[in-house]
Protein backbone atom coordinates (compact mmCIF):
# COMPACT_ATOMS: atom_id res chain seq x y z
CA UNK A 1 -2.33 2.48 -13.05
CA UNK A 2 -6.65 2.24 -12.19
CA UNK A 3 -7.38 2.77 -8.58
CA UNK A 4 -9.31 -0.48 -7.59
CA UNK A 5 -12.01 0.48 -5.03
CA UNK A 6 -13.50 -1.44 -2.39
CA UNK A 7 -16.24 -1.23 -0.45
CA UNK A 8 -16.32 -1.72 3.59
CA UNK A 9 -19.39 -1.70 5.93
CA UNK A 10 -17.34 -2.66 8.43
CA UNK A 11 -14.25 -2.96 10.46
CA UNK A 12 -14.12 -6.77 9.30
CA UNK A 13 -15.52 -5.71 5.90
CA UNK A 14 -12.24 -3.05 5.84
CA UNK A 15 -9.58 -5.38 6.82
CA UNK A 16 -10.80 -7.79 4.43
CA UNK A 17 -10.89 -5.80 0.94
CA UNK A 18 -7.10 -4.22 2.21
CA UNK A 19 -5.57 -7.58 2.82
CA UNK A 20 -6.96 -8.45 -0.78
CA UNK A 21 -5.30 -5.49 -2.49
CA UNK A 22 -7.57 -2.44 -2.52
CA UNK A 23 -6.24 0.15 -3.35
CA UNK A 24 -8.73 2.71 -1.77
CA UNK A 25 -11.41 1.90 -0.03
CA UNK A 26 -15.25 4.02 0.41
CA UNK A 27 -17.25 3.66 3.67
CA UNK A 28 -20.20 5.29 5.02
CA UNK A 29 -21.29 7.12 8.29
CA UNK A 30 -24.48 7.02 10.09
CA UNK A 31 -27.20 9.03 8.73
CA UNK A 32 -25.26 10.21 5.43
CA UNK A 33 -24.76 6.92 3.22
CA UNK A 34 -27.09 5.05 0.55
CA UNK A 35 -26.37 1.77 2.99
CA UNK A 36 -27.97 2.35 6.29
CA UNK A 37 -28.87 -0.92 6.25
CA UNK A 38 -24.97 -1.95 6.81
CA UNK A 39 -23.55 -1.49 9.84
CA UNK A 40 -21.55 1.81 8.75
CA UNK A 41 -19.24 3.90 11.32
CA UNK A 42 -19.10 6.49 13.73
CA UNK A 43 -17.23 9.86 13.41
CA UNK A 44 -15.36 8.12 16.23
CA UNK A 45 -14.04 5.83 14.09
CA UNK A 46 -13.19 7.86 11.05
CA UNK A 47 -9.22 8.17 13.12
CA UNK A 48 -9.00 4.44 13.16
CA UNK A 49 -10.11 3.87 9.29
CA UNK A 50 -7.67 5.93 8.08
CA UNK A 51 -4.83 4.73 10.31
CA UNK A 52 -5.85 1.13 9.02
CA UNK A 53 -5.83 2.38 5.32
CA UNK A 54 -2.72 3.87 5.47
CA UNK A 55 -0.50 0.13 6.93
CA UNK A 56 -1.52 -0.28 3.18
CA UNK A 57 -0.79 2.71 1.51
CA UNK A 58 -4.43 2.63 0.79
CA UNK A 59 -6.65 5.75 0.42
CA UNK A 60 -10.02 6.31 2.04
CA UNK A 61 -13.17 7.85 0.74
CA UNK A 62 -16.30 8.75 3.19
CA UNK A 63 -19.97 8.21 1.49
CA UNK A 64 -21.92 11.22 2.39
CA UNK A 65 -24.24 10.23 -0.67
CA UNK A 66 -27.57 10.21 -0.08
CA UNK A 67 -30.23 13.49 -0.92
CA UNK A 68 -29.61 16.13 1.60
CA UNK A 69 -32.31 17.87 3.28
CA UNK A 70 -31.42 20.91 5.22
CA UNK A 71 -31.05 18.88 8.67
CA UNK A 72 -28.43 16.77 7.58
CA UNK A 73 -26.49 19.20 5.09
CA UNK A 74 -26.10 21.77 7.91
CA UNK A 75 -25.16 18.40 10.14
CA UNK A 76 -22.34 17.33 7.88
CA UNK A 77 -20.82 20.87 7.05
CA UNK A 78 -20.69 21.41 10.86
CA UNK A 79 -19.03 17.44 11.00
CA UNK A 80 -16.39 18.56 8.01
CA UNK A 81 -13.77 19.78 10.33
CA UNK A 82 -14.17 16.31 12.76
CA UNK A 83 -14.17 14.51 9.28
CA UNK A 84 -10.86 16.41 8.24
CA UNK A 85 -8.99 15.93 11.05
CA UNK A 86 -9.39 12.15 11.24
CA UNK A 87 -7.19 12.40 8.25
CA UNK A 88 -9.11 10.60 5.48
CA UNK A 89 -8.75 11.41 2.26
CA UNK A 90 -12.29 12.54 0.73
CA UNK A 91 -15.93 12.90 0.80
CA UNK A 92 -18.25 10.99 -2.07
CA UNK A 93 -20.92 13.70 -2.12
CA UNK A 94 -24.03 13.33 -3.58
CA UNK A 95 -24.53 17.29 -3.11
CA UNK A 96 -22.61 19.78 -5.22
CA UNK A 97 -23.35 22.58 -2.58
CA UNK A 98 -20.92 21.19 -0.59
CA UNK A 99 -17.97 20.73 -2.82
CA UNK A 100 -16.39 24.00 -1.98
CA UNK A 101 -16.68 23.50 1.88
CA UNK A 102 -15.50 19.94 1.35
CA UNK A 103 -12.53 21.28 -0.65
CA UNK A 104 -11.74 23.90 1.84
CA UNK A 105 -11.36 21.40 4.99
CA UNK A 106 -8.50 19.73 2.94
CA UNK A 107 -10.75 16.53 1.64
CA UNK A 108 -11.19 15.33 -1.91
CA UNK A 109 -14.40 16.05 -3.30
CA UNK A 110 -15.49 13.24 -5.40
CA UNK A 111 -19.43 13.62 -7.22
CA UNK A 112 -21.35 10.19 -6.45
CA UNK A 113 -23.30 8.48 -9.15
CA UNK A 114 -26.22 9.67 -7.75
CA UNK A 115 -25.69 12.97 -9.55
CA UNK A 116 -26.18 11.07 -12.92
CA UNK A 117 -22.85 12.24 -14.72
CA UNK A 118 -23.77 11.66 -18.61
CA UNK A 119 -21.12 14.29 -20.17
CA UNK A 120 -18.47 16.16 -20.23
CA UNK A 121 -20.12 19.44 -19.55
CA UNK A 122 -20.90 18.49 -16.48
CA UNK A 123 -17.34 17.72 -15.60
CA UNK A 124 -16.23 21.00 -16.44
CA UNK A 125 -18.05 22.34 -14.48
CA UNK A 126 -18.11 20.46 -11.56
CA UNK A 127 -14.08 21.12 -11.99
CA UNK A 128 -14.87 24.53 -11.39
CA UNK A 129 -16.93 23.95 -8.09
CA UNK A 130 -13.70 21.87 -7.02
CA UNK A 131 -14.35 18.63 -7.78
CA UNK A 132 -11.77 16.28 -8.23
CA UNK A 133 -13.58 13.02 -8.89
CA UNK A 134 -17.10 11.85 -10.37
CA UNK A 135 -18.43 8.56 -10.44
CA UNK A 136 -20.01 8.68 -14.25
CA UNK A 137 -23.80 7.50 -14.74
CA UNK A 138 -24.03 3.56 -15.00
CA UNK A 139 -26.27 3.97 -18.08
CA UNK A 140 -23.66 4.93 -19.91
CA UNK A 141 -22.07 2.64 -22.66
CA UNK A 142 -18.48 1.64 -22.54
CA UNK A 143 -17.47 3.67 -25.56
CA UNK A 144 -19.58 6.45 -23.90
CA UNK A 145 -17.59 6.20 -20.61
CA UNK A 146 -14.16 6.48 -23.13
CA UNK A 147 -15.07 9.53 -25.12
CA UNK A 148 -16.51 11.53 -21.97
CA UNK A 149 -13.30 10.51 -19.67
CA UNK A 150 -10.88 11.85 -22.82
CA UNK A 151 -12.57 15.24 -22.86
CA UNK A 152 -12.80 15.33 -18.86
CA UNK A 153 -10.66 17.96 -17.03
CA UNK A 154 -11.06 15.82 -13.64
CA UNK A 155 -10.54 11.77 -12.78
CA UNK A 156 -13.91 9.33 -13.55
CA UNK A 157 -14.75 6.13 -11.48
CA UNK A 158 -16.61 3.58 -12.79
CA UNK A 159 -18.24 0.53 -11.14
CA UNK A 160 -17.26 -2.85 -12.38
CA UNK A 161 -18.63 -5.51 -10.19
CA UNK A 162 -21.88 -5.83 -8.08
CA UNK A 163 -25.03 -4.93 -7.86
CA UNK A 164 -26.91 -2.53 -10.48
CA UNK A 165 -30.36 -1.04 -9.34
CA UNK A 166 -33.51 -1.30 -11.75
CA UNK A 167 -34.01 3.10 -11.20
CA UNK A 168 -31.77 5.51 -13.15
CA UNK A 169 -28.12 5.47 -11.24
CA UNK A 170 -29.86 4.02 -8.02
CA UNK A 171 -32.67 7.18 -8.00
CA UNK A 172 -35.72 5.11 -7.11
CA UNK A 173 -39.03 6.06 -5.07
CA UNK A 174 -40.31 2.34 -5.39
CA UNK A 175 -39.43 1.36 -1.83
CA UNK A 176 -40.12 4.91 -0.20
CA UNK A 177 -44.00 4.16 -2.06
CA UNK A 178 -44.33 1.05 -0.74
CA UNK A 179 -42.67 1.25 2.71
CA UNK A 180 -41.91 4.49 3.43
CA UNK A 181 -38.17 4.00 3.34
CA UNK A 182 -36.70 5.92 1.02
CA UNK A 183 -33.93 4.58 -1.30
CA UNK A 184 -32.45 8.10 -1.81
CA UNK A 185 -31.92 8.74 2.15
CA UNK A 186 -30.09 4.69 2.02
CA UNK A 187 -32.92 2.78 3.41
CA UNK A 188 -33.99 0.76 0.63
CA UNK A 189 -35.94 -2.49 1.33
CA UNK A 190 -35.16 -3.58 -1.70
CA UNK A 191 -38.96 -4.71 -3.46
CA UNK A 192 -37.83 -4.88 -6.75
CA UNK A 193 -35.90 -7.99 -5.63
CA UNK A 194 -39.05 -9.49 -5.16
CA UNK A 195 -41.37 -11.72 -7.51
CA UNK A 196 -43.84 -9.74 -8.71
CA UNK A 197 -47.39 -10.92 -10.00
CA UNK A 198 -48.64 -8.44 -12.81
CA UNK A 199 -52.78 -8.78 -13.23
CA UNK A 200 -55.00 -6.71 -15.69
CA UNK A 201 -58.58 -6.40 -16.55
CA UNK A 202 -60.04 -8.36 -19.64
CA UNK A 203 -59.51 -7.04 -22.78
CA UNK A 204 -56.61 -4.65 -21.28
CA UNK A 205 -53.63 -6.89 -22.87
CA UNK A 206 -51.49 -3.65 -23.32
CA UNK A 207 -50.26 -4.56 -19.71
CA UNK A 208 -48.42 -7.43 -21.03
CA UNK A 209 -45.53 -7.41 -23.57
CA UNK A 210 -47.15 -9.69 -26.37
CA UNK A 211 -44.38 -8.26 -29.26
CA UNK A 212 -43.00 -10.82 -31.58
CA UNK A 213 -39.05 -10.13 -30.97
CA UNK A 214 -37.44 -13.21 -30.60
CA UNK A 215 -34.82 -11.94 -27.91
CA UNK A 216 -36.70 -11.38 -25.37
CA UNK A 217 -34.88 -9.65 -21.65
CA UNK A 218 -37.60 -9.87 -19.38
CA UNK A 219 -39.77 -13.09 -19.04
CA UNK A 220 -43.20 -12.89 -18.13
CA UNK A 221 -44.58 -16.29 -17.30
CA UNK A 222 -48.34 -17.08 -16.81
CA UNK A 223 -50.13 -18.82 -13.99
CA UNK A 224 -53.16 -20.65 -13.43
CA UNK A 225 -54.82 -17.94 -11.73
CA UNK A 226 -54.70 -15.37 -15.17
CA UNK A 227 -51.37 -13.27 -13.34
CA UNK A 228 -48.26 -13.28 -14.47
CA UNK A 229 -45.36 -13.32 -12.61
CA UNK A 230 -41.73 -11.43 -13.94
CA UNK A 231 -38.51 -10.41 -11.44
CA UNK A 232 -38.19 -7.64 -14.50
CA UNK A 233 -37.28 -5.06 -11.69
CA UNK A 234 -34.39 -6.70 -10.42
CA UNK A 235 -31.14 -6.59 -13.04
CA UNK A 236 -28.16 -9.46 -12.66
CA UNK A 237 -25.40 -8.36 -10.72
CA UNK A 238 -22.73 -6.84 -12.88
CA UNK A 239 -19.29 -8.70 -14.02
CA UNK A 240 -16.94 -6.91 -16.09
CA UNK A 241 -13.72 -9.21 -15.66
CA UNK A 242 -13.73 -10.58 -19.09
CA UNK A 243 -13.77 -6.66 -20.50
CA UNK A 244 -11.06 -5.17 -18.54
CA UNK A 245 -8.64 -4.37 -21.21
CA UNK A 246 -11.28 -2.38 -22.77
CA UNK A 247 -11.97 -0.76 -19.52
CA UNK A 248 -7.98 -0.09 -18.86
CA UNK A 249 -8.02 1.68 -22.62
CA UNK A 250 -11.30 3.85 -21.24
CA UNK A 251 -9.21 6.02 -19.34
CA UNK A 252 -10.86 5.57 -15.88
CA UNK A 253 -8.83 6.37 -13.32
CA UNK A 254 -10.98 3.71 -10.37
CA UNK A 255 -12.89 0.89 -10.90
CA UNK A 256 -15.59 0.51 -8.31
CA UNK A 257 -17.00 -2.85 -6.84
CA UNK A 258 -20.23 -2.77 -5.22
CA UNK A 259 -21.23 -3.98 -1.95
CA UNK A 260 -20.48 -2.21 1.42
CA UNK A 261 -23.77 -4.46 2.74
CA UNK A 262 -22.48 -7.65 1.94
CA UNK A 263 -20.11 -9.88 4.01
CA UNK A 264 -16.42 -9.38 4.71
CA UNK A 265 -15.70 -12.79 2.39
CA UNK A 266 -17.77 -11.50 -0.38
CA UNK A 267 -15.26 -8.41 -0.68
CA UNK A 268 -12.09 -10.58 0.57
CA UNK A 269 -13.23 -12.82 -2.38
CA UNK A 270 -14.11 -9.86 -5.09
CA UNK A 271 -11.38 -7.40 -4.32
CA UNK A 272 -8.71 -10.48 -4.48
CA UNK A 273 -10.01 -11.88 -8.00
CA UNK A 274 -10.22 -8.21 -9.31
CA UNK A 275 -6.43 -7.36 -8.34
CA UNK A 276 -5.47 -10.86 -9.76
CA UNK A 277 -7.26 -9.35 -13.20
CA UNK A 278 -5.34 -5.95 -13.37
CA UNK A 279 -2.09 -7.19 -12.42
CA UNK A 280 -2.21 -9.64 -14.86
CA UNK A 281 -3.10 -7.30 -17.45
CA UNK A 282 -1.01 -4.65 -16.74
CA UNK A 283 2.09 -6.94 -16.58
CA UNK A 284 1.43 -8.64 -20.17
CA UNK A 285 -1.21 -6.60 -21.58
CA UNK A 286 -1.09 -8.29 -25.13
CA UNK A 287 -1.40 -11.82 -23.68
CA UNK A 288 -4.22 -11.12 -21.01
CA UNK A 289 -7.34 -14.04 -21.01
CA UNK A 290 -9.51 -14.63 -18.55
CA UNK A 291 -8.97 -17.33 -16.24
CA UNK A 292 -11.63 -20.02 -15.97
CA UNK A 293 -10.87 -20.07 -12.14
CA UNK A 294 -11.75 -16.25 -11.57
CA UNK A 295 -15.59 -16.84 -12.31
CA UNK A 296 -16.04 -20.38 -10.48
CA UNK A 297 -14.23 -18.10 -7.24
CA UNK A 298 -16.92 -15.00 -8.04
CA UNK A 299 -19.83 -17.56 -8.36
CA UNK A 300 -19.08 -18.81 -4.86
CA UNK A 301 -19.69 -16.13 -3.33
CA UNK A 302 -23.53 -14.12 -2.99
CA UNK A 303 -24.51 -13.18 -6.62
CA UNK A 304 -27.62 -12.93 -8.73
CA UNK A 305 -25.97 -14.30 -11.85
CA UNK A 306 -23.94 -11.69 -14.04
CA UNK A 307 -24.06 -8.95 -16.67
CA UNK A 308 -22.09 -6.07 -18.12
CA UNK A 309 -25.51 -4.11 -17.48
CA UNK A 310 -25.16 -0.99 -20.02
CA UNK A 311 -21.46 -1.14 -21.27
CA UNK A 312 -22.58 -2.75 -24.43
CA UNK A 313 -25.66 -1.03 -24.83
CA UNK A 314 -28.60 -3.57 -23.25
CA UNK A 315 -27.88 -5.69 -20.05
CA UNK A 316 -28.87 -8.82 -20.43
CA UNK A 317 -31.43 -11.07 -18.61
CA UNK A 318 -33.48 -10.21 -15.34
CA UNK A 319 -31.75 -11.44 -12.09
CA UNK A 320 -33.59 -14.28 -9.87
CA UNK A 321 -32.40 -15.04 -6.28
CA UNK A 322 -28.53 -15.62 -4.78
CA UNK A 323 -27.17 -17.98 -7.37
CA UNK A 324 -24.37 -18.17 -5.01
CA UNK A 325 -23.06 -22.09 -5.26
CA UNK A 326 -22.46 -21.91 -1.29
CA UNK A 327 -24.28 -21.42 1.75
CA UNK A 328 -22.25 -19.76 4.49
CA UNK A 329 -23.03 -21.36 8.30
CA UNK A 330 -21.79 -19.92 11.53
CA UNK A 331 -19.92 -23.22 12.78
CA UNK A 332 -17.84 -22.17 15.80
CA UNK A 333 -15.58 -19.61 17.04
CA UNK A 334 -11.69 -19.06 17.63
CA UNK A 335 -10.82 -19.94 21.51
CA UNK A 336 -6.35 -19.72 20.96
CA UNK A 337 -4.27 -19.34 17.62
CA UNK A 338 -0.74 -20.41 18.39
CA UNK A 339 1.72 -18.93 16.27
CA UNK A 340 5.27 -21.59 17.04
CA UNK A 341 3.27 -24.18 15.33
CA UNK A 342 0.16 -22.27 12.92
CA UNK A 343 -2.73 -23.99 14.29
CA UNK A 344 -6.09 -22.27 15.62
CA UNK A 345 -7.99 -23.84 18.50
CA UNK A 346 -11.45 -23.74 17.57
CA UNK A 347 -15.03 -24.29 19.55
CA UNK A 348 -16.83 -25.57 17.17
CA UNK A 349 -21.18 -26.09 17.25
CA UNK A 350 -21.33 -27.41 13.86
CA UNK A 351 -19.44 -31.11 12.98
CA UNK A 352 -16.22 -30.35 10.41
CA UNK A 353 -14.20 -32.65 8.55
CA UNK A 354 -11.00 -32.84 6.47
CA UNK A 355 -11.84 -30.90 3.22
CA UNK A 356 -14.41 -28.66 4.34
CA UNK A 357 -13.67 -25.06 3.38
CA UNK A 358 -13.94 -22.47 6.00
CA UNK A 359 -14.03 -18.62 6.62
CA UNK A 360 -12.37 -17.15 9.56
CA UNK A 361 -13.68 -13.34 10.25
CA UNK A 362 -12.42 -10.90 12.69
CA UNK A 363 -11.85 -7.20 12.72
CA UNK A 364 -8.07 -7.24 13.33
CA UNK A 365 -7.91 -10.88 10.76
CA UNK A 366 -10.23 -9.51 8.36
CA UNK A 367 -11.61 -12.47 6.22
CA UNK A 368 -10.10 -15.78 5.94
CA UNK A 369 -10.58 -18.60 3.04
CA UNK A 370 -8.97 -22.11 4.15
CA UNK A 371 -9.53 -25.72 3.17
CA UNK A 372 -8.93 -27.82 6.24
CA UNK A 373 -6.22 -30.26 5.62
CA UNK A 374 -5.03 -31.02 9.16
CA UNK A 375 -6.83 -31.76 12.15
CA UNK A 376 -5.89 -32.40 16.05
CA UNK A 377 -7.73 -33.37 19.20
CA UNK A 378 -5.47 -33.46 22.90
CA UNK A 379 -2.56 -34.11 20.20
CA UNK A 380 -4.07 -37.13 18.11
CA UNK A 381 -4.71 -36.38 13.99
CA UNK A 382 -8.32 -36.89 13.31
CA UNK A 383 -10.27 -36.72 10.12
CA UNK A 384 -13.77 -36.13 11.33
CA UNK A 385 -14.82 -33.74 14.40
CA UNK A 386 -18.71 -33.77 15.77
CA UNK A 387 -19.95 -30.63 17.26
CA UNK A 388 -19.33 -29.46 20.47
CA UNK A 389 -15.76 -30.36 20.65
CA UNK A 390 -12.61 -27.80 20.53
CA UNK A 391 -10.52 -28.85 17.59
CA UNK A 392 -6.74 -27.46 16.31
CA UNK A 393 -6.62 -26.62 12.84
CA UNK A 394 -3.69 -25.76 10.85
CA UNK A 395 -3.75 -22.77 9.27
CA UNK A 396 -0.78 -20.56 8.28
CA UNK A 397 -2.64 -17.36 8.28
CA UNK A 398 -2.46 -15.83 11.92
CA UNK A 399 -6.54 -15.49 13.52
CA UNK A 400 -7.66 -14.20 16.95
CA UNK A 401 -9.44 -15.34 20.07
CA UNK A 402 -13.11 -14.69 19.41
CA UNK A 403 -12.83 -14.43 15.62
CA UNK A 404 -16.10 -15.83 13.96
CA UNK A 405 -15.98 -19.22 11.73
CA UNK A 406 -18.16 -20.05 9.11
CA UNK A 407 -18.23 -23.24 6.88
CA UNK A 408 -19.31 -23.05 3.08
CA UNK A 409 -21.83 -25.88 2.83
CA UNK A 410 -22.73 -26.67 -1.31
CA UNK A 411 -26.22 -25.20 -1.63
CA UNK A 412 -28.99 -27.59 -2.43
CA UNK A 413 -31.12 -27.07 -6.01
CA UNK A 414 -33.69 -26.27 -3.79
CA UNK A 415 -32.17 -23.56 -1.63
């Protein structure tokens, strides 16, 4: 049976994805992860994570992935025995000089994509070194990824969902050039998400893809001012649910969803639809389809549109912004949940009304998806609430005091 992996950036984020049916989940630490733009954890917390994990039989992998420099390699092999003892289950290392310490403090040592895995070479010998894992270059084609995982001596991850950086298996000096803030050391501002304006001197056309292939990936449109204007840097996010019986038959042992830096629904919502998809298959594998309600659930959430990036050899068109049909708005908070009857007492600063579709998000709750069907005010049923009142809502799900609520709001053509 594939491992389905989840990211967490959080304690929310973590509860989320495991209530959702991860199987393992990866998280990063301060300093050492290619997401120091999430909120991340402490070594403090390391204890906790793994306690969490394991009320769901769930393993947990640390993200120590980002290029080492001497400060921070000698900092994390002096954390390794802190790390070891918190009882987690391995390090996603980005460094193969620290395999064998990794190994030797008990942990899994799993090779992130940022080492570019392209063959199986390389897995031999990172079997040697004591590797257990490697997450295999996301250039590679699917029937790539199957002939280098039957000739591999260790276990090979693959991502299947999320976002897929413009730079070779997420290597990319574009932000540190720009900003300073170096992609490889996690702090990537993310430019290439921008619109870009491409200008060239007359007579130097070369700049501007003027070929006469029909299919054309990246679309350069002209403006009034002589510049053109592409988003060619920034790919769709990748979608591979309508593929994964050819991604069982690969071999893989994990599949990998992307997005420790997004929100706790985002990886309630992902994780969810993607255990929906192997369970079905796995149960009837010969009578597997794709349900039409998997991708209207995945579009509702943040995305850039989707692609299968390089599994079939050429990803497909350029991303724009969120194509995300919702807008998520912080609404209110949870004041009392009272378990005899299932309602949650909510202050509310937004109006709410029967039908709306709400997210409840806490660390202990995790992240919540209900469609309000029953409201109460001092006793009385009501269809309609204005802001600034406390309302009960029935909801079967148990919440907490002080859990955040958000309402999904349909996003204008214009947002």
């Amino acid at each position: 049976m594939v491992e389905l992996l989840a990211p967490a950036g959080n304690f929310i984020s973590l509860r989320a994805v495991l209530e959702n049916g991860a199987d393992a989940v990866y998280f990063g630490l301060e300093d050492y992860n290619m997401r120091a733009n999430a909120k991340n954890f402490s070594l403090d917390d390391l204890s906790e994570v793994a306690s969490i994990a394991k009320e769901y039989g769930a393993k947990t992998y640390l993200g120590t992935n980002i290029i080492l420099n001497e400060r921070l390699a000698c900092k994390l092999e002096s954390n390794l025995e802190k790390i070891s003892s918190s009882e987690i289950d391995g390090l996603i290392l980005s460094d193969i000089g620290l395999i064998e310490d990794t190994v030797s403090h008990g942990l899994e040592a799993h090779i992130s994509v940022q080492e570019n895995v392209t063959n199986s070479y390389t897995l031999k010998t990172l079997k040697k070194l004591g590797a257990k894992r490697a997450i295999l270059s996301r250039e590679l084609s699917l029937s790539e990824v199957t002939e280098i995982t039957r000739k591999s001596p260790i276990e090979t991850e693959i991502f299947v969902h999320g976002a897929i950086c413009m730079a070779i298996s997420g290597r990319c000096f574009l932000s540190y050039g720009l900003y300073g803030r170096s992609a490889n050391c996690g702090d990537c501002l993310q430019p290439c998400r921008k619109n870009w304006t491409l200008t060239y001197e007359e007579g130097e056309d070369s700049v501007v893809n003027f070929s006469d292939v029909e299919d054309e990936r990246f679309v350069i449109t002209g403006s009034d001012d002589g510049s053109y204007r592409t988003n060619f840097f920034s790919p769709k996010d990748m979608c591979m649910i309508e593929y994964i019986p050819e991604l069982m038959e690969s071999g893989v042992a994990s599949f990998k969803i992307e997005g420790r830096a997004r929100s706790a629904d985002y990886g309630a919502m992902v994780t969810g639809i993607y255990r929906q998809v192997i369970d079905d298959y796995v149960k009837d594998p010969s009578n597997y389809k794709v349900r039409d309600e998997w991708m209207d659930e995945l579009t509702s959430v943040f995305n850039r549109g989707f692609d299968t990036n390089f599994y079939f050899n050429t990803p497909f068109e350029v991303s724009e912004d969120n194509q995300s049909k919702y807008i998520k708005k912080d609404i209110g908070q949870v004041v009392n949940y009272y378990s005899k009857v299932g309602a949650a007492e909510i202050r509310i600063w937004d109006d709410l009304k029967i039908g709306d579709k709400i997210i409840i998000q806490g660390k202990t709750t995790g992240s919540i998806t209900h469609i309000i069907d029953s409201m109460q005010i001092e006793g009385k049923p009501v269809t309609n609430v204005e802001k600034g009142a406390n309302v009960a809502i029935a909801i079967p799900t148990k919440v907490r005091e002080n859990d955040f609520v958000y309402k999904l709001v349909e996003r204008n053509a214009d947002d």
